[in-house]
C-alpha atoms as a PDB file:
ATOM      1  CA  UNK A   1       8.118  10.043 -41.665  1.00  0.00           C
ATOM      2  CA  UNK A   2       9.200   7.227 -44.104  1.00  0.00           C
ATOM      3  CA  UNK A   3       7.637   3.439 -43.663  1.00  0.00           C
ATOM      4  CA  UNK A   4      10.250   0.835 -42.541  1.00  0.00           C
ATOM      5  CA  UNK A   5       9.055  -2.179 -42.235  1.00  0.00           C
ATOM      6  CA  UNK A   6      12.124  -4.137 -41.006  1.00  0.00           C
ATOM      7  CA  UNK A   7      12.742  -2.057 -37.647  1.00  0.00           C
ATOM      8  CA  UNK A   8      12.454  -4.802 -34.857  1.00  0.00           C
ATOM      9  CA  UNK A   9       9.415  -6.299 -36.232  1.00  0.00           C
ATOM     10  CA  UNK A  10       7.166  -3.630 -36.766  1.00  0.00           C
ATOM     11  CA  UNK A  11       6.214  -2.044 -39.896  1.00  0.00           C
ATOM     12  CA  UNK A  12       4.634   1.084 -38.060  1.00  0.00           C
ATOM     13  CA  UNK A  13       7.151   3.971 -38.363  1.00  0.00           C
ATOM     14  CA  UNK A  14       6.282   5.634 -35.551  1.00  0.00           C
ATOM     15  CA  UNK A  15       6.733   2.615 -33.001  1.00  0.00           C
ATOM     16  CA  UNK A  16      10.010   2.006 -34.708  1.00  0.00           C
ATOM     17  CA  UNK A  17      11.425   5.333 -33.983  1.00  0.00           C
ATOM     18  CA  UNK A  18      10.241   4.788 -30.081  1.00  0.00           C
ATOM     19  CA  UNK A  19      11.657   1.760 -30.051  1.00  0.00           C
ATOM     20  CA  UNK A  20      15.273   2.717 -31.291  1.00  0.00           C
ATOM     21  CA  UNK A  21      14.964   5.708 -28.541  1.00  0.00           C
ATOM     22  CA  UNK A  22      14.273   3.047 -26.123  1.00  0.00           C
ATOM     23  CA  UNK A  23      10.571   3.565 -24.995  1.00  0.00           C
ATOM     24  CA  UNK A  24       9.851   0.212 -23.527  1.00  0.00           C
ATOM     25  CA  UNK A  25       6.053   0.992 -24.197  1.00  0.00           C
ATOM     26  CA  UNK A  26       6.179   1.990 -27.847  1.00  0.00           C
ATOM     27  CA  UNK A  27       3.211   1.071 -29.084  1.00  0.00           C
ATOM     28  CA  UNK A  28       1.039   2.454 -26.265  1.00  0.00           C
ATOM     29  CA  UNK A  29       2.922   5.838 -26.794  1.00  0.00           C
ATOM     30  CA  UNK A  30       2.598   5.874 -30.437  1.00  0.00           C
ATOM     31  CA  UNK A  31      -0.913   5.725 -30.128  1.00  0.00           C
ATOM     32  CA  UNK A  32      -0.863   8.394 -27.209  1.00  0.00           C
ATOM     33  CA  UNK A  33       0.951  10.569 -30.103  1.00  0.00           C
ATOM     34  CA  UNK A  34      -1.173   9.947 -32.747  1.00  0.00           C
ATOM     35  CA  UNK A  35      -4.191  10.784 -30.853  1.00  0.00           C
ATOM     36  CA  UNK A  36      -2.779  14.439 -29.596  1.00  0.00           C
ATOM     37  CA  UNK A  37      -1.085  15.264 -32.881  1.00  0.00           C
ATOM     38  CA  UNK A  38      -2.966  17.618 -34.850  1.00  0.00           C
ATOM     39  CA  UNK A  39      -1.352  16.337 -38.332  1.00  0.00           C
ATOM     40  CA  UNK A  40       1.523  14.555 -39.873  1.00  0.00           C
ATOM     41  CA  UNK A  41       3.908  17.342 -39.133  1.00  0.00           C
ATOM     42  CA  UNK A  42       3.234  18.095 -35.322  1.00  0.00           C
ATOM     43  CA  UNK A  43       3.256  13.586 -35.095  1.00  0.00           C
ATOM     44  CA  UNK A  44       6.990  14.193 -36.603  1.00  0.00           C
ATOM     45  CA  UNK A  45       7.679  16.681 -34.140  1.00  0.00           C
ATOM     46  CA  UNK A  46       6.271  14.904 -31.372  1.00  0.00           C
ATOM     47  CA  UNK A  47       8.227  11.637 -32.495  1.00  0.00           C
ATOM     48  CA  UNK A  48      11.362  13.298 -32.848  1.00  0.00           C
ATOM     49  CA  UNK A  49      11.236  15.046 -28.984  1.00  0.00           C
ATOM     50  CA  UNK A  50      10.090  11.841 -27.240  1.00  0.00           C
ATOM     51  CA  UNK A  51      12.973  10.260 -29.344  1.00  0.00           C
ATOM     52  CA  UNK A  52      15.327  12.907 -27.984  1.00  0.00           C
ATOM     53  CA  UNK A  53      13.851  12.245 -24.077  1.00  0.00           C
ATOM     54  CA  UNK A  54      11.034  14.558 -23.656  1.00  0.00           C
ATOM     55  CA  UNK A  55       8.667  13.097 -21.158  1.00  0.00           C
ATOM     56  CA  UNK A  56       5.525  11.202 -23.082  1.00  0.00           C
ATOM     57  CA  UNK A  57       3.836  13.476 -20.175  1.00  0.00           C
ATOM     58  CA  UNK A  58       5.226  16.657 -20.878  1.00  0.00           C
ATOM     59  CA  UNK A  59       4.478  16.544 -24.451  1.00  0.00           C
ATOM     60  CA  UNK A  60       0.895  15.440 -24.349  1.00  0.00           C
ATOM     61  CA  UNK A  61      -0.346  17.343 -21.715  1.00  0.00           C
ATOM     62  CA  UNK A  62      -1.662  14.766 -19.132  1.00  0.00           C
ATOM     63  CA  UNK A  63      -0.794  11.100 -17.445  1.00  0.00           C
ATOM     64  CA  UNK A  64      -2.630   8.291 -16.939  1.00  0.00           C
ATOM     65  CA  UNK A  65      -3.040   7.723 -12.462  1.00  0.00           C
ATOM     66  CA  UNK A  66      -5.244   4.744 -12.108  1.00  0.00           C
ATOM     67  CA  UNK A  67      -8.569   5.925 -13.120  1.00  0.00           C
ATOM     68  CA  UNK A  68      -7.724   9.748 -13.801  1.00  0.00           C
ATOM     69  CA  UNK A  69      -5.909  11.551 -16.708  1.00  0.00           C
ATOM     70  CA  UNK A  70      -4.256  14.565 -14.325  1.00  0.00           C
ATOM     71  CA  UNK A  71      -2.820  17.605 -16.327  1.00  0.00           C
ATOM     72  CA  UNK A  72       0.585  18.076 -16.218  1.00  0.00           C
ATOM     73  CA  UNK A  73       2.954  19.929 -18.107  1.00  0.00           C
ATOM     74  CA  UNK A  74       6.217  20.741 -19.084  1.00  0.00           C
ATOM     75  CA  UNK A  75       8.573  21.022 -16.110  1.00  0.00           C
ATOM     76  CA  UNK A  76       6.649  19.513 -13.637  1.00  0.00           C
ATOM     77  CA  UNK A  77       7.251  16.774 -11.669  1.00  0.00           C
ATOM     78  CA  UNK A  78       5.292  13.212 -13.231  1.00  0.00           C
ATOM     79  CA  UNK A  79       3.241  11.281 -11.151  1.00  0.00           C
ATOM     80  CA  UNK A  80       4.943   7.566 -11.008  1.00  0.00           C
ATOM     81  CA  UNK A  81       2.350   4.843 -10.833  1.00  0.00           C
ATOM     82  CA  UNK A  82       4.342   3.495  -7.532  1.00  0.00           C
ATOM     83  CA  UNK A  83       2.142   5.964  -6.449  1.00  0.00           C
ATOM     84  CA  UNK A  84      -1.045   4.408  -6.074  1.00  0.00           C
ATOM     85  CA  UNK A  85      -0.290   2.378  -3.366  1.00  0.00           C
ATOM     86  CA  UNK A  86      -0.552   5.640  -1.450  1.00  0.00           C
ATOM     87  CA  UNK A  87      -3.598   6.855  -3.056  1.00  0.00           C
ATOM     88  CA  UNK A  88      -5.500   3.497  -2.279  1.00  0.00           C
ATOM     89  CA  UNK A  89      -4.505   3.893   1.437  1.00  0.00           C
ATOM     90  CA  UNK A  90      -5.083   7.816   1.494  1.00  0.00           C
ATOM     91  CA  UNK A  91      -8.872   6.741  -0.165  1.00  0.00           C
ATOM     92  CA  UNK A  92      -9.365   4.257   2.812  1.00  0.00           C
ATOM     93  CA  UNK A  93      -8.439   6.602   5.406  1.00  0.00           C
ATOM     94  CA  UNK A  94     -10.849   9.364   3.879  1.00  0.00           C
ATOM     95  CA  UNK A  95     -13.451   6.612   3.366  1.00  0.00           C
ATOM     96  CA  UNK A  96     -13.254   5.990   7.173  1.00  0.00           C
ATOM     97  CA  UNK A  97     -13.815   9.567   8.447  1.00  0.00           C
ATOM     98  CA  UNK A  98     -16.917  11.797   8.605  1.00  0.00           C
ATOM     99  CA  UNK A  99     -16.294  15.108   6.966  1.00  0.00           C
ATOM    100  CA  UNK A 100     -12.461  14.912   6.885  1.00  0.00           C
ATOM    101  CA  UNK A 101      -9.883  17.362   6.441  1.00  0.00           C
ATOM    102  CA  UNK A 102      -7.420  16.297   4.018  1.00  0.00           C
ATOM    103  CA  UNK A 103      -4.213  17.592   2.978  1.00  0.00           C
ATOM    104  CA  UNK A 104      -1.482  16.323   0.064  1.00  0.00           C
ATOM    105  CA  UNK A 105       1.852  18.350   0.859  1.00  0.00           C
ATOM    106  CA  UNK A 106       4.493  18.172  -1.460  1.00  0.00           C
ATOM    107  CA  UNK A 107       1.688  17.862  -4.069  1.00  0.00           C
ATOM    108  CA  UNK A 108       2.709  18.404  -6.873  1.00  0.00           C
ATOM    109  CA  UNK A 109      -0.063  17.902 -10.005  1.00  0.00           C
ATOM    110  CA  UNK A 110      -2.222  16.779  -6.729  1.00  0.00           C
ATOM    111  CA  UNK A 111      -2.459  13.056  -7.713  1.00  0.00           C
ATOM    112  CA  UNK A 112      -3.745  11.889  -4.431  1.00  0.00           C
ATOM    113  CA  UNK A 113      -5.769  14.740  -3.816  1.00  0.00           C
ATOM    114  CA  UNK A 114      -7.247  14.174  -7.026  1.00  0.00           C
ATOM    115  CA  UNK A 115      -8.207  10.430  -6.318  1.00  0.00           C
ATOM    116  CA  UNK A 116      -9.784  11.807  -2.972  1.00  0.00           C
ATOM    117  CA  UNK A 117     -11.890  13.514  -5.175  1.00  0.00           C
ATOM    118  CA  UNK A 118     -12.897  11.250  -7.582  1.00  0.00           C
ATOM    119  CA  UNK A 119     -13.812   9.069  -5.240  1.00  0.00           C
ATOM    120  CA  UNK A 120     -16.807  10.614  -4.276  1.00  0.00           C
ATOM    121  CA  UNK A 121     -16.126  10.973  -0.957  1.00  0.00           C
ATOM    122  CA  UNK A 122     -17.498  13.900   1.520  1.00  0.00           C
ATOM    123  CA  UNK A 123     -13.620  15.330   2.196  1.00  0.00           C
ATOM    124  CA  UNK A 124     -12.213  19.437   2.414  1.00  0.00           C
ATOM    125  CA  UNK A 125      -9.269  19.381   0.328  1.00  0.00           C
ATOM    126  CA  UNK A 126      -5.884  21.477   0.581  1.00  0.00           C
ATOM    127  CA  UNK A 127      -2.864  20.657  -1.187  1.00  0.00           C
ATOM    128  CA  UNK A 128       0.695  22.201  -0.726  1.00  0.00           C
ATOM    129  CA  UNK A 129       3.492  22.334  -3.211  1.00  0.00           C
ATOM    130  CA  UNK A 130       6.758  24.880  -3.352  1.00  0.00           C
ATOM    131  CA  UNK A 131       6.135  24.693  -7.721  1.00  0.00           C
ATOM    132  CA  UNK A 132       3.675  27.237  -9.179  1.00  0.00           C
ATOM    133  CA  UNK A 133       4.078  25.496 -12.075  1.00  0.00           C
ATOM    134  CA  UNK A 134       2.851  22.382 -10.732  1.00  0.00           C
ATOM    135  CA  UNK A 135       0.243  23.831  -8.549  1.00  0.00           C
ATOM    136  CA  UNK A 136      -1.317  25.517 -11.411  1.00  0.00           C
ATOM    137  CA  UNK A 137      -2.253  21.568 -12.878  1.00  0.00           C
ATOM    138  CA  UNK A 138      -3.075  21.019  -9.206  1.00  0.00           C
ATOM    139  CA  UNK A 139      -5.704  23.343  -9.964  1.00  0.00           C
ATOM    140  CA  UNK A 140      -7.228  21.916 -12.856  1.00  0.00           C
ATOM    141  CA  UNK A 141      -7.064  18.420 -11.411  1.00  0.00           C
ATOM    142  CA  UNK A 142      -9.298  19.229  -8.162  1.00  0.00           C
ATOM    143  CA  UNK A 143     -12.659  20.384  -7.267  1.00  0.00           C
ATOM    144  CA  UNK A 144     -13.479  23.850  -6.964  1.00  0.00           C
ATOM    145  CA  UNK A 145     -12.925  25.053  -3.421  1.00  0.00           C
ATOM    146  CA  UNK A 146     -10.004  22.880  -2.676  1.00  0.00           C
ATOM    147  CA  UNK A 147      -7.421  25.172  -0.878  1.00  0.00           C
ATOM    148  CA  UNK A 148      -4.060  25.368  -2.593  1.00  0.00           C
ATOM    149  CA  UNK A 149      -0.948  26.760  -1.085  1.00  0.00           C
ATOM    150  CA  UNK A 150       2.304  27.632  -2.612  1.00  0.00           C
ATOM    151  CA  UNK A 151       5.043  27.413  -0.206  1.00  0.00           C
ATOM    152  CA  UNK A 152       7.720  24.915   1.256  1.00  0.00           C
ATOM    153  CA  UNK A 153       6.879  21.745   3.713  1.00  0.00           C
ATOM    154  CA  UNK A 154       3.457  22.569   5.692  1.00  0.00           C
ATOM    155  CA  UNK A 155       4.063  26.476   6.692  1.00  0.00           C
ATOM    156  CA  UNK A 156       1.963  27.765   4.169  1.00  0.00           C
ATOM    157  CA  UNK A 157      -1.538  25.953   5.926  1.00  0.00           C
ATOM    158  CA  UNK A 158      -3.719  28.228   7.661  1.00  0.00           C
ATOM    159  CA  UNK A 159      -3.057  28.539  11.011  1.00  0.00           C
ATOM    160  CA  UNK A 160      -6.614  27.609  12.017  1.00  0.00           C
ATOM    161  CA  UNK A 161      -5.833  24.163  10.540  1.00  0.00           C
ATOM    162  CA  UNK A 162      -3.340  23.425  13.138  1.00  0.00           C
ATOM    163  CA  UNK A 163      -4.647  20.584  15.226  1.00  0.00           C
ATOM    164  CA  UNK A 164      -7.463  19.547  12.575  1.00  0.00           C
ATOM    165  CA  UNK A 165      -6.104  17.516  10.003  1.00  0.00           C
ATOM    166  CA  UNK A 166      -7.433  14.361   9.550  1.00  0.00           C
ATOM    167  CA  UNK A 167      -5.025  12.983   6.598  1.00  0.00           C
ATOM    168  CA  UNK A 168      -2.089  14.130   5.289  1.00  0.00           C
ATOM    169  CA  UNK A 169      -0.858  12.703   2.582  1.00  0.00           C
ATOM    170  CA  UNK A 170       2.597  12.929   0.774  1.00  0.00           C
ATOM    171  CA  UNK A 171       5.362  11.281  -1.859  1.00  0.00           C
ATOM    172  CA  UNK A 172       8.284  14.110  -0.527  1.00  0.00           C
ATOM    173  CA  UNK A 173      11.632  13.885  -2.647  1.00  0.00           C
ATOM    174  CA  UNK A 174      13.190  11.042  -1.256  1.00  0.00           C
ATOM    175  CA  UNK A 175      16.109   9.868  -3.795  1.00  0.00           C
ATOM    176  CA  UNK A 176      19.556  10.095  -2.235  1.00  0.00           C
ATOM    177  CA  UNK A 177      21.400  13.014  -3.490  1.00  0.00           C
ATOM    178  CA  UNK A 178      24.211  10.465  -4.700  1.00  0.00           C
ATOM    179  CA  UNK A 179      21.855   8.572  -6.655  1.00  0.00           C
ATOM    180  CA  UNK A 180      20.580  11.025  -9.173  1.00  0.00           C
ATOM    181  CA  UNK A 181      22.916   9.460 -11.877  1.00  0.00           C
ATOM    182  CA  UNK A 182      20.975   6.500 -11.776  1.00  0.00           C
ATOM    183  CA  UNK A 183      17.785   7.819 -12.747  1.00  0.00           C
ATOM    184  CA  UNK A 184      15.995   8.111 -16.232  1.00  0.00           C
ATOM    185  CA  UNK A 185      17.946  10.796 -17.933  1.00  0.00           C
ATOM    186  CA  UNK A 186      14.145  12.424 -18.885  1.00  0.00           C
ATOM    187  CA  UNK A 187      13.563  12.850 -15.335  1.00  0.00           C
ATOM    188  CA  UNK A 188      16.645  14.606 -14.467  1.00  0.00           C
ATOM    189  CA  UNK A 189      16.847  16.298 -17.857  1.00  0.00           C
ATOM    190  CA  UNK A 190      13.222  17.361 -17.581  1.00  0.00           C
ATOM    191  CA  UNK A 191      11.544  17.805 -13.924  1.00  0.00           C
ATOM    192  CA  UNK A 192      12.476  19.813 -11.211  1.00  0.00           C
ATOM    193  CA  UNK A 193      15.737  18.506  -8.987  1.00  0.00           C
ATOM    194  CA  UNK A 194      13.851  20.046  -5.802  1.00  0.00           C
ATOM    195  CA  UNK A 195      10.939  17.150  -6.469  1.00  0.00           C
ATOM    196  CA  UNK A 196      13.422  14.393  -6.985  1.00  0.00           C
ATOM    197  CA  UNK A 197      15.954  14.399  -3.993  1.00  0.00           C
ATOM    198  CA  UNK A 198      15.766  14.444  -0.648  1.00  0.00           C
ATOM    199  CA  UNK A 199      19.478  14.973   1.017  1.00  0.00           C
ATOM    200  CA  UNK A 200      21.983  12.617   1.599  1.00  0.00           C
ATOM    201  CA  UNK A 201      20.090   9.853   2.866  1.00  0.00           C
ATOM    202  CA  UNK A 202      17.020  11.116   0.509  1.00  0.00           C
ATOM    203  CA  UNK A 203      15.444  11.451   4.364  1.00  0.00           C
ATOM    204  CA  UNK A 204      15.630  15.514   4.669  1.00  0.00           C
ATOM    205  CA  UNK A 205      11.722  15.997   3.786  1.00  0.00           C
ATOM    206  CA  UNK A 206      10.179  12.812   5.559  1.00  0.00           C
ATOM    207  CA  UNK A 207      11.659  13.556   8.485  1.00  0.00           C
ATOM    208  CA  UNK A 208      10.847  17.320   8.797  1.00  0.00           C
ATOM    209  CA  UNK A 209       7.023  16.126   7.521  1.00  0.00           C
ATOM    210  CA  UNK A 210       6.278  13.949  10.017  1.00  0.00           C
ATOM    211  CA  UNK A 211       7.689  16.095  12.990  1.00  0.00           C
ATOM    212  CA  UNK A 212       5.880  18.864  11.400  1.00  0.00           C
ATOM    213  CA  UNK A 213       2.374  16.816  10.954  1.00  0.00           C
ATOM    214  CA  UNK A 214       2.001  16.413  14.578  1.00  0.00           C
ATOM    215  CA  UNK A 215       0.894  19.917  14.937  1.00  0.00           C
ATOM    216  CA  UNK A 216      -1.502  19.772  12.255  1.00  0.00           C
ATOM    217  CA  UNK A 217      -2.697  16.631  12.667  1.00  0.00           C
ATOM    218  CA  UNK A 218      -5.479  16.116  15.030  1.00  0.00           C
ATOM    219  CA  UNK A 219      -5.707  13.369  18.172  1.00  0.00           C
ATOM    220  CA  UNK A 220      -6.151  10.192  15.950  1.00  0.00           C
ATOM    221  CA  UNK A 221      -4.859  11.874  12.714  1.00  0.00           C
ATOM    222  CA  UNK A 222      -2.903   9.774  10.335  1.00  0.00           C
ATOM    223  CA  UNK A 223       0.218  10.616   7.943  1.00  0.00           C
ATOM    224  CA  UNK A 224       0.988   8.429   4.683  1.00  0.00           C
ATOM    225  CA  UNK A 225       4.122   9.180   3.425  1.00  0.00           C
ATOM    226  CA  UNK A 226       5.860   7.259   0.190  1.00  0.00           C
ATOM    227  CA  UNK A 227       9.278   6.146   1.012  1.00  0.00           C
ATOM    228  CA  UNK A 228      11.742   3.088  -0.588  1.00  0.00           C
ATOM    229  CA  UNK A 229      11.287   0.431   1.605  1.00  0.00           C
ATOM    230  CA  UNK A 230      15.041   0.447   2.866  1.00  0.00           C
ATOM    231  CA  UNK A 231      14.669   4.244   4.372  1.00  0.00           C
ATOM    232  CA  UNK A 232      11.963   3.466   6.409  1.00  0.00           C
ATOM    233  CA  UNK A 233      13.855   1.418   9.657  1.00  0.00           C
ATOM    234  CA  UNK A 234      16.257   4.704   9.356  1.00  0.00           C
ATOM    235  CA  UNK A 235      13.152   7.038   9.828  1.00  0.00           C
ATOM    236  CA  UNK A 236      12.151   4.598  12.833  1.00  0.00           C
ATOM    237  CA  UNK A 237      15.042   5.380  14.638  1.00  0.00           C
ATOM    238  CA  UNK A 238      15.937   8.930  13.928  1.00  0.00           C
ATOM    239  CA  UNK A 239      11.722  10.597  14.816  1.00  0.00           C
ATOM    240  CA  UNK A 240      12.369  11.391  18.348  1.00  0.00           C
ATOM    241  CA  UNK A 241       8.680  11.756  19.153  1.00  0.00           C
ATOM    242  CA  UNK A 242       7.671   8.322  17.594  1.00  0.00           C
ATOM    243  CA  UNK A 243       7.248   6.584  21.314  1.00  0.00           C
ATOM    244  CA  UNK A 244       4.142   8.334  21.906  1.00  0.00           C
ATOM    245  CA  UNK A 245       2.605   7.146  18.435  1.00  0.00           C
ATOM    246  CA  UNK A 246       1.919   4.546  15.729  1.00  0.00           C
ATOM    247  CA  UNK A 247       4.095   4.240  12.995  1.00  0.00           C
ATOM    248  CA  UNK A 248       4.426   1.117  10.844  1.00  0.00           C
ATOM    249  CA  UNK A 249       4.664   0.222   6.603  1.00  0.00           C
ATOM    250  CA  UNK A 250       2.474  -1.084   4.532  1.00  0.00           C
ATOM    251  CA  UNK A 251       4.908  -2.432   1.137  1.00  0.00           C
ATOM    252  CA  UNK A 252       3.969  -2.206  -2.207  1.00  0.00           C
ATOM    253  CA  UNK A 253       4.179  -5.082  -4.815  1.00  0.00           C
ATOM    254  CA  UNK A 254       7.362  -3.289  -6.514  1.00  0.00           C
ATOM    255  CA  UNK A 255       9.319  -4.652  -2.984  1.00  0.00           C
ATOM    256  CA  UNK A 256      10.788  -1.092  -3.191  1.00  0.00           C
ATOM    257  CA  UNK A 257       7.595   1.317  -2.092  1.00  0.00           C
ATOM    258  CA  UNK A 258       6.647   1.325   1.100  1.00  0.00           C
ATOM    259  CA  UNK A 259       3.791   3.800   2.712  1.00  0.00           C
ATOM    260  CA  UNK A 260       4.869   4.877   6.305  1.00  0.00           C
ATOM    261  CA  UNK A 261       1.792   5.369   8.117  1.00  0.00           C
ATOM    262  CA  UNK A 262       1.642   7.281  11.318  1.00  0.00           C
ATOM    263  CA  UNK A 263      -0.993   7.780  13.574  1.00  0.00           C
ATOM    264  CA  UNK A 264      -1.064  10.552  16.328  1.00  0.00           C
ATOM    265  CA  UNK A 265      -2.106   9.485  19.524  1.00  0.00           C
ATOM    266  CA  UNK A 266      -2.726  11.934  22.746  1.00  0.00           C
ATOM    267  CA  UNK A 267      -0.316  12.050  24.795  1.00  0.00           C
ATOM    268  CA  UNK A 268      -0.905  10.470  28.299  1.00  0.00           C
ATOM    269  CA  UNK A 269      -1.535  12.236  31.350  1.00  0.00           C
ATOM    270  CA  UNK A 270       0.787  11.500  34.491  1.00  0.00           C
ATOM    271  CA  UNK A 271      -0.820  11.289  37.961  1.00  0.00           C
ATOM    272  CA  UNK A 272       0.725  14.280  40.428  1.00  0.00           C
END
C-alpha cells in the first residue's frame, strides 16, 4: 500500500483508504487492522474488504460491548452498542435476585448474556437464537454450563423452565420491513435479514415475545426487550394481556432506544 500524504489530512495510508470508503472511525479501525493482520499483505487485504463494506466485525473476529470483546464472525448478526442500555438494566435485574434464572432469546453472539456473566453475578444462564452460526460465538462468549438452544422465539426452552424464569432478556428484529433501504449497506449486505426485521410495523417478534414470556416467566418475573422508542405506545395497545401487569420504558440517550420492561404479576383471585 503506497504512502499518500495529502488524503484528508492524514499521511497514514491505511486511514486514508478508510476514510475515502467512508468509515467515520478510521483511525480506530486502522489500528484494529493493524493489530489482527499477520503482515503487510493480509493489512492490504483487510483494507481493501472493509473498503468494499465488510463489517470491521466480521473481518477481525470480535466487537468491542462495553467491557467485553464477544466473538463474532462472518454472517452473524453485530452487536450495536444501543445495546447496552439493555445490558445495564438486564445486570440490575440479575443483581437484584438470589440465584436467578436468566434467559437472552433472540441471542444472537449472547451479548447480554455475556455481560450477566462477567458481572460476577450468581445467575443460570440459557440463551436462544434460530442462527447456528451465531450460537456457535454464543458459545465461546459464555460460561461453561450455560444452556444454549437453537430454535425460533422461546419453544426451544425446556419445558421444566416454564413458570421459572426470572429475566428474559431480548433485542428481537424490530426494523420495519419497508425500512431496510435505509440501513448501512454492510448490514444488509452482510448479516442475516431474519435478525434485522421484524414485519411491517418491525412489531412481529416483540409482540409474540412478550405474550410468550408470560408462561415462562415466573410471578414477579421481568422481560426487557429493545425497541425504537416510537413502537413502544403501539405495543401498549396491541398486548391484550397487559392489564394484569407492569409494562413501562426506560429511553436511552440516543432518543431512539427504548427498553420495554414488563413485569408479571399474579393474577387476582375473585371472591365466589
Amino acid at each position: 500500500m503506497t504512502r499518500n500524504t495529502s488524503d484528508h489530512g492524514t499521511d497514514d495510508p491505511v486511514v486514508g483508504l478508510l476514510r475515502r470508503a467512508g468509515c467515520v472511525f478510521a483511525e480506530e479501525e486502522a489500528a484494529v487492522l493493524r493489530e489482527h493482520a499477520a503482515g503487510a499483505a493480509e493489512l492490504d487485504e483487510l483494507c481493501a474488504r472493509r473498503a468494499a463494506g465488510e463489517p470491521l466485525e466480521h473481518l477481525v473476529g470480535w466487537v468491542r460491548f462495553g467491557d467485553l470483546r464477544l466473538c463474532v464472525g462472518p454472517g452473524v448478526f453485530v452487536p450495536r452498542q444501543r445495546s447496552l442500555l439493555l445490558a445495564r438494566i438486564a445486570v440490575a435485574a440479575v443483581r437484584a435476585r438470589r440465584s436467578p434464572l436468566v434467559l437472552e432469546a433472540f441471542c444472537g453472539v449472547a451479548p447480554i448474556a455475556a455481560t450477566v456473566a462477567a458481572a460476577g453475578l450468581d445467575a443460570r444462564l440459557h440463551v436462544i437464537d434460530i442462527d447456528p452460526t451465531a450460537l456457535a460465538c454464543a458459545r465461546q462468549n459464555l460460561p461453561r454450563g450455560s444452556g444454549v438452544h437453537l430454535g425460533d422465539g422461546l419453544s426451544p426452552l425446556p419445558p421444566g423452565l416454564r413458570g421459572h424464569v426470572d429475566v428474559i432478556a431480548a433485542v428481537p428484529p424490530y426494523v420495519p420491513d419497508a425500512s431496510v433501504g435505509f440501513l448501512p449497506h454492510e448490514a444488509c449486505d452482510h448479516e442475516p435479514r431474519n435478525a434485522l426485521v421484524g414485519g411491517p410495523d418491525g412489531l412481529d417478534h416483540i409482540l409474540e415475545l412478550i405474550r410468550a414470556a408470560r408462561d415462562w416467566l415466573c410471578v414477579g418475573g421481568i422481560l426487557l426487550v429493545e425497541m425504537n422508542s416510537e413502537q413502544f405506545e403501539v405495543v401498549t395497545d396491541r398486548v391484550e394481556h397487559i392489564g394484569h401487569d407492569d409494562l413501562d420504558a426506560i429511553p436511552g440517550a440516543d432518543g431512539q432506544t427504548v427498553v420495554a420492561r414488563y413485569r408479571r404479576r399474579p393474577i387476582a383471585s375473585t371472591a365466589n
